[in-house]
C-alpha atoms as a PDB file:
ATOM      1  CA  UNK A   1      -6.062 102.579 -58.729  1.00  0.00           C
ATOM      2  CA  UNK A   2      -6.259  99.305 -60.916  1.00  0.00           C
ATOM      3  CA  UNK A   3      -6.360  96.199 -59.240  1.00  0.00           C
ATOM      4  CA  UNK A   4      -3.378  95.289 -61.265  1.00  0.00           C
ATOM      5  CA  UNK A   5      -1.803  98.241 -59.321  1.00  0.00           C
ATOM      6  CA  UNK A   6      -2.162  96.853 -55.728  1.00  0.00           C
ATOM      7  CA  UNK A   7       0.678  95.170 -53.748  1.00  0.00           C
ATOM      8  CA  UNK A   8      -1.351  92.716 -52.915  1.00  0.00           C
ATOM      9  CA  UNK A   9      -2.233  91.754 -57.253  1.00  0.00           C
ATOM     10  CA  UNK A  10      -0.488  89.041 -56.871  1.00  0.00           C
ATOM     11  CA  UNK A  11      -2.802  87.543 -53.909  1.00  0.00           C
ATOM     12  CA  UNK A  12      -5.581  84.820 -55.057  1.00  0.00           C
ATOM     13  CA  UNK A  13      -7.933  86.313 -52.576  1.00  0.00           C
ATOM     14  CA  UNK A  14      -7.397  89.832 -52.765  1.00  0.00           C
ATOM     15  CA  UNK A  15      -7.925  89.915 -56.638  1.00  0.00           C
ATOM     16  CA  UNK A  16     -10.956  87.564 -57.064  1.00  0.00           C
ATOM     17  CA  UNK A  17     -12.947  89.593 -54.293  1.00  0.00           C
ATOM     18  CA  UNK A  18     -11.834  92.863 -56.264  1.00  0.00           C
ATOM     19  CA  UNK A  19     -13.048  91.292 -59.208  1.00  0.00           C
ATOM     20  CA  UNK A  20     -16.744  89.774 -57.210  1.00  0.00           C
ATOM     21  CA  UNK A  21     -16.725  93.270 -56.019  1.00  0.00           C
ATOM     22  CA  UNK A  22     -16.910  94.628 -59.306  1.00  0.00           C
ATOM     23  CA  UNK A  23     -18.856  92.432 -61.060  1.00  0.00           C
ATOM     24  CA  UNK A  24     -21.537  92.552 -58.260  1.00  0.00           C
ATOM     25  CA  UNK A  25     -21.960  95.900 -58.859  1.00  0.00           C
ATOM     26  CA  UNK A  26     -22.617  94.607 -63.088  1.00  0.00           C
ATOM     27  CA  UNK A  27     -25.059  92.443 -61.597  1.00  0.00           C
ATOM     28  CA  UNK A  28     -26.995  94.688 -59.385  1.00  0.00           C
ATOM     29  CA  UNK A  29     -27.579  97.278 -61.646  1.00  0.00           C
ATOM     30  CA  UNK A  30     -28.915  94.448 -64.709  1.00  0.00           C
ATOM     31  CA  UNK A  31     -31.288  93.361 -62.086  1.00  0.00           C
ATOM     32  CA  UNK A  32     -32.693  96.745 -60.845  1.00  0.00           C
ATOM     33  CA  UNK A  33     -35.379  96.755 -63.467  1.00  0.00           C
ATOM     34  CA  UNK A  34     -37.151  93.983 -61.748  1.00  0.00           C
ATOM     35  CA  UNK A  35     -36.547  95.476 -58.349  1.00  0.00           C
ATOM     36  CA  UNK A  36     -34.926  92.124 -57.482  1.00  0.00           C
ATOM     37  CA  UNK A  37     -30.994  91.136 -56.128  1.00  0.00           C
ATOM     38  CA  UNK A  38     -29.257  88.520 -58.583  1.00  0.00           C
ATOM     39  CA  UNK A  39     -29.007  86.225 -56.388  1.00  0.00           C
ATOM     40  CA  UNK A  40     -33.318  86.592 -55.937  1.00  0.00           C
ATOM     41  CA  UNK A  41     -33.711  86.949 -59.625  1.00  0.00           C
ATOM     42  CA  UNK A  42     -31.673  83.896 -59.935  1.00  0.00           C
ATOM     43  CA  UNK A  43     -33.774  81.562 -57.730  1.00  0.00           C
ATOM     44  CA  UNK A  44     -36.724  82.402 -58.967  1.00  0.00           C
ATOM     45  CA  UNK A  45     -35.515  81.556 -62.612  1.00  0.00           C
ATOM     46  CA  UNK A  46     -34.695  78.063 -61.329  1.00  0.00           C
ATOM     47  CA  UNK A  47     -38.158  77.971 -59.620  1.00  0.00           C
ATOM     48  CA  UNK A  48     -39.805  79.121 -62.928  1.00  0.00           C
ATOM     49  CA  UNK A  49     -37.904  77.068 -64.857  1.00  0.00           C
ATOM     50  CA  UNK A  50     -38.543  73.585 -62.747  1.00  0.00           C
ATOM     51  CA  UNK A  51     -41.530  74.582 -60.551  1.00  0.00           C
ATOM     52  CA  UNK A  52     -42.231  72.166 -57.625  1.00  0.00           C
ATOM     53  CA  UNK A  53     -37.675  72.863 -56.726  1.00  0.00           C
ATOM     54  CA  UNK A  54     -36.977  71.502 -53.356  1.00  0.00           C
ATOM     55  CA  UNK A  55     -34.869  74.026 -51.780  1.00  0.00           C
ATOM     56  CA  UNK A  56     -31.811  72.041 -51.131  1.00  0.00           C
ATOM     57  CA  UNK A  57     -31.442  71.638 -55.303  1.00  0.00           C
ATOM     58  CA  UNK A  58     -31.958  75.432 -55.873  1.00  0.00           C
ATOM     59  CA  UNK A  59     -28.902  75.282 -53.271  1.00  0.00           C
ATOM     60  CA  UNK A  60     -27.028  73.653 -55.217  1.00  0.00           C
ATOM     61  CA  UNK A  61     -27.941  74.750 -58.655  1.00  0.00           C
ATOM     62  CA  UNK A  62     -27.032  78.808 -56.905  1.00  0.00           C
ATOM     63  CA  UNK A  63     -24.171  77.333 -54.868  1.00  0.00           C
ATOM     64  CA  UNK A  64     -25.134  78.960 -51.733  1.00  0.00           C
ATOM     65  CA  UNK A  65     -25.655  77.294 -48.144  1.00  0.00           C
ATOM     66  CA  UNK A  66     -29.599  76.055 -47.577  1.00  0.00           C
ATOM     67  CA  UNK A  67     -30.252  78.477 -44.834  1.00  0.00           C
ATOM     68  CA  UNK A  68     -29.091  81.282 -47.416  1.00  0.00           C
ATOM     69  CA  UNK A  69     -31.904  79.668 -49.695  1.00  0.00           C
ATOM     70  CA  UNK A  70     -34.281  80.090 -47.019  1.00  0.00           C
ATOM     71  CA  UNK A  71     -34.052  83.654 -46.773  1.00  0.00           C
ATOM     72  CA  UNK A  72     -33.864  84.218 -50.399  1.00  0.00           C
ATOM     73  CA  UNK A  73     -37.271  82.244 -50.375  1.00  0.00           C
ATOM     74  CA  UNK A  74     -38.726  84.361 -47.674  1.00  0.00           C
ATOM     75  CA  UNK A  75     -38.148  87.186 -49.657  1.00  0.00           C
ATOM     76  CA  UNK A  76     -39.431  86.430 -52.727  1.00  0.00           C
ATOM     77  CA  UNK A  77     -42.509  84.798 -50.459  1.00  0.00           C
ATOM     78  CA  UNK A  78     -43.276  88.321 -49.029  1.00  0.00           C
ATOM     79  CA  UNK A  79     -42.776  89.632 -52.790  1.00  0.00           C
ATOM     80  CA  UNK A  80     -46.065  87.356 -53.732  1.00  0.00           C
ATOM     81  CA  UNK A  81     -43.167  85.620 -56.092  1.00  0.00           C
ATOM     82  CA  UNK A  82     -43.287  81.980 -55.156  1.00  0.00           C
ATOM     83  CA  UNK A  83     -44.914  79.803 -52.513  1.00  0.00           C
ATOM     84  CA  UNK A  84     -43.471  77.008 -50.835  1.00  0.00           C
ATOM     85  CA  UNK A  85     -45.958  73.637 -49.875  1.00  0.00           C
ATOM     86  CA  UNK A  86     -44.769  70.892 -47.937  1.00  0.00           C
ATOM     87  CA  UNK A  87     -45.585  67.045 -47.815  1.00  0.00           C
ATOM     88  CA  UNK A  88     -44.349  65.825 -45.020  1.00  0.00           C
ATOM     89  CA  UNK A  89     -40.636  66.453 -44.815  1.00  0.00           C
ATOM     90  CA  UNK A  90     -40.494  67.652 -48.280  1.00  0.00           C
ATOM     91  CA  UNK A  91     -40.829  70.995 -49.549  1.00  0.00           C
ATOM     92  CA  UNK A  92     -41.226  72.598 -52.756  1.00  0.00           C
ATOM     93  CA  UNK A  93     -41.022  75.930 -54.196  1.00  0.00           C
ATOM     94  CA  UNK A  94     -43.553  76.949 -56.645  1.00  0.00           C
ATOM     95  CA  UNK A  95     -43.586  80.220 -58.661  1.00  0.00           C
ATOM     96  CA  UNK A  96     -46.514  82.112 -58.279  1.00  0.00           C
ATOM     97  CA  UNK A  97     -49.015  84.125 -61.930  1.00  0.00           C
ATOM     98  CA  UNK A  98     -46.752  86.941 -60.566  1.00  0.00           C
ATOM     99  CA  UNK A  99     -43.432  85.683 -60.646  1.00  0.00           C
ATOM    100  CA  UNK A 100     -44.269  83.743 -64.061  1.00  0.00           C
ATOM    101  CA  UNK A 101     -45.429  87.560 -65.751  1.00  0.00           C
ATOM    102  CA  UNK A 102     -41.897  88.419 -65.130  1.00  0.00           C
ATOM    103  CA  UNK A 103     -39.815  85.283 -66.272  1.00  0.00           C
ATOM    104  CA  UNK A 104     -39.505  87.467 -69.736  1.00  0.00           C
ATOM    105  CA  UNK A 105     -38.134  90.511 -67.643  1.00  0.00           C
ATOM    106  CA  UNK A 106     -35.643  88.101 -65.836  1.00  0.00           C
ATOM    107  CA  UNK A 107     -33.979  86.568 -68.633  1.00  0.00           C
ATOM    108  CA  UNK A 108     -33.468  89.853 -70.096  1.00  0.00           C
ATOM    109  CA  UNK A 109     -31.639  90.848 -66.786  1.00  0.00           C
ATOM    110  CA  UNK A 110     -29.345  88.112 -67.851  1.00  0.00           C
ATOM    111  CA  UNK A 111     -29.086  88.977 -71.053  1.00  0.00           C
ATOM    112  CA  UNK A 112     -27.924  92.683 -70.063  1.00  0.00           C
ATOM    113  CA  UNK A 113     -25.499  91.263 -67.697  1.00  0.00           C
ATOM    114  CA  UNK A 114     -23.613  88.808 -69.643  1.00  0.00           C
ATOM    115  CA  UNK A 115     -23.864  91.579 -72.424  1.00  0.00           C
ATOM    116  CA  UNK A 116     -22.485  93.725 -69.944  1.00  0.00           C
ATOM    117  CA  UNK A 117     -19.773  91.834 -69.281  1.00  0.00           C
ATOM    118  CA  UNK A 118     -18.972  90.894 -72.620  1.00  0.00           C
ATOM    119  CA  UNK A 119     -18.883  94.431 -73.592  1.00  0.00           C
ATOM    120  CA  UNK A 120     -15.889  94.971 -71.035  1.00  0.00           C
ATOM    121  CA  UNK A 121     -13.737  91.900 -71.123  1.00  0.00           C
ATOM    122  CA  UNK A 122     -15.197  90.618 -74.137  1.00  0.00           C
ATOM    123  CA  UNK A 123     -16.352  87.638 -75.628  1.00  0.00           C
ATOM    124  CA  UNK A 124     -13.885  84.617 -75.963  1.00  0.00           C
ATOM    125  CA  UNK A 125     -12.285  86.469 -72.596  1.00  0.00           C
ATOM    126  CA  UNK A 126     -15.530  86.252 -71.101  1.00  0.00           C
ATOM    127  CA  UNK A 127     -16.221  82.687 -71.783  1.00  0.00           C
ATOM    128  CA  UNK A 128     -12.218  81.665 -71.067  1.00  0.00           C
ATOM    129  CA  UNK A 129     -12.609  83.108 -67.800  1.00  0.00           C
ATOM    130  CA  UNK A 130     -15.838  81.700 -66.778  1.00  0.00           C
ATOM    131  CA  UNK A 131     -14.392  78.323 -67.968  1.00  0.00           C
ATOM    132  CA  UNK A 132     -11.493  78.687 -65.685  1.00  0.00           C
ATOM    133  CA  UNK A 133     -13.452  79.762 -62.898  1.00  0.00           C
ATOM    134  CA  UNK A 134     -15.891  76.639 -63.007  1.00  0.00           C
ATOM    135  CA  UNK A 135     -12.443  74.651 -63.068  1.00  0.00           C
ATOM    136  CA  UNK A 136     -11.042  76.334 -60.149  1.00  0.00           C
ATOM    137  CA  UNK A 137     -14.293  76.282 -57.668  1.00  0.00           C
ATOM    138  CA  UNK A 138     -14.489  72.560 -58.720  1.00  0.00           C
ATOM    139  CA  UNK A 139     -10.795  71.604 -57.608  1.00  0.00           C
ATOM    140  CA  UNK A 140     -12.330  73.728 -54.452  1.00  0.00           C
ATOM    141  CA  UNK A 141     -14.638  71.297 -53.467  1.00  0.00           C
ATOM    142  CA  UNK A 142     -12.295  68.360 -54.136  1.00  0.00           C
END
């Protein structure tokens, strides 16, 4: 049945989890090649990108809660993928010669995703509705 098709299509919530639902399972699959979740494969991009991250920025350049960030860092710690040092209070996450062999793999992951997506909804939809979904979270938080 299409989402569309539901009695409950017209409900915020019931449609934009359909629609994380399905575009989770996009996301998984562009990330299997590195054996790594998007939401992993996503940190350590930031991490690669700005070594030395403290973890409560990579929380909110991912949007997720800090305690999620800790156990994404864990993970990628027991991968060999980044390590984290502390000075004092401070801590920062560093990306390790393993994780920085596949930064080229990782941004391809993206690249088959968005292309993924594009190739359903297509292009000006694509970027229309991530526009309007930035808007939305943002009144969110206000």
């Amino acid at each position: 049945m299409k989402t569309s098709e539901s009695r409950f299509s017209q409900c915020v919530y019931f449609s934009s989890s359909a629609f994380a639902r399905k575009i989770e399972k996009i996301a998984v699959e562009s990330w299997k090649s590195v054996g790594l979740s998007p939401s992993h494969g996503y940190l350590l991009l930031c991490v690669l990108e700005e070594p030395g991250m403290q973890p409560g920025c990579i929380a909110h350049q991912l949007q997720l809660q800090p305690s999620t960030i800790t156990r994404l860092i864990e993970k990628l710690e027991e991968k060999k993928l980044v390590v984290r040092t502390t000075e004092g209070k401070i801590a920062n996450v560093y990306p390790t010669p393993k994780a920085k062999e596949l930064h080229t793999a990782l941004k391809q992951c993206t690249k088959k995703f968005n292309d993924a997506c594009t190739g359903i909804i297509g292009k000006e939809e694509s970027c229309k509705l991530v526009a309007i979904m930035n808007k939305m979270a943002d009144k969110m938080e206000e």
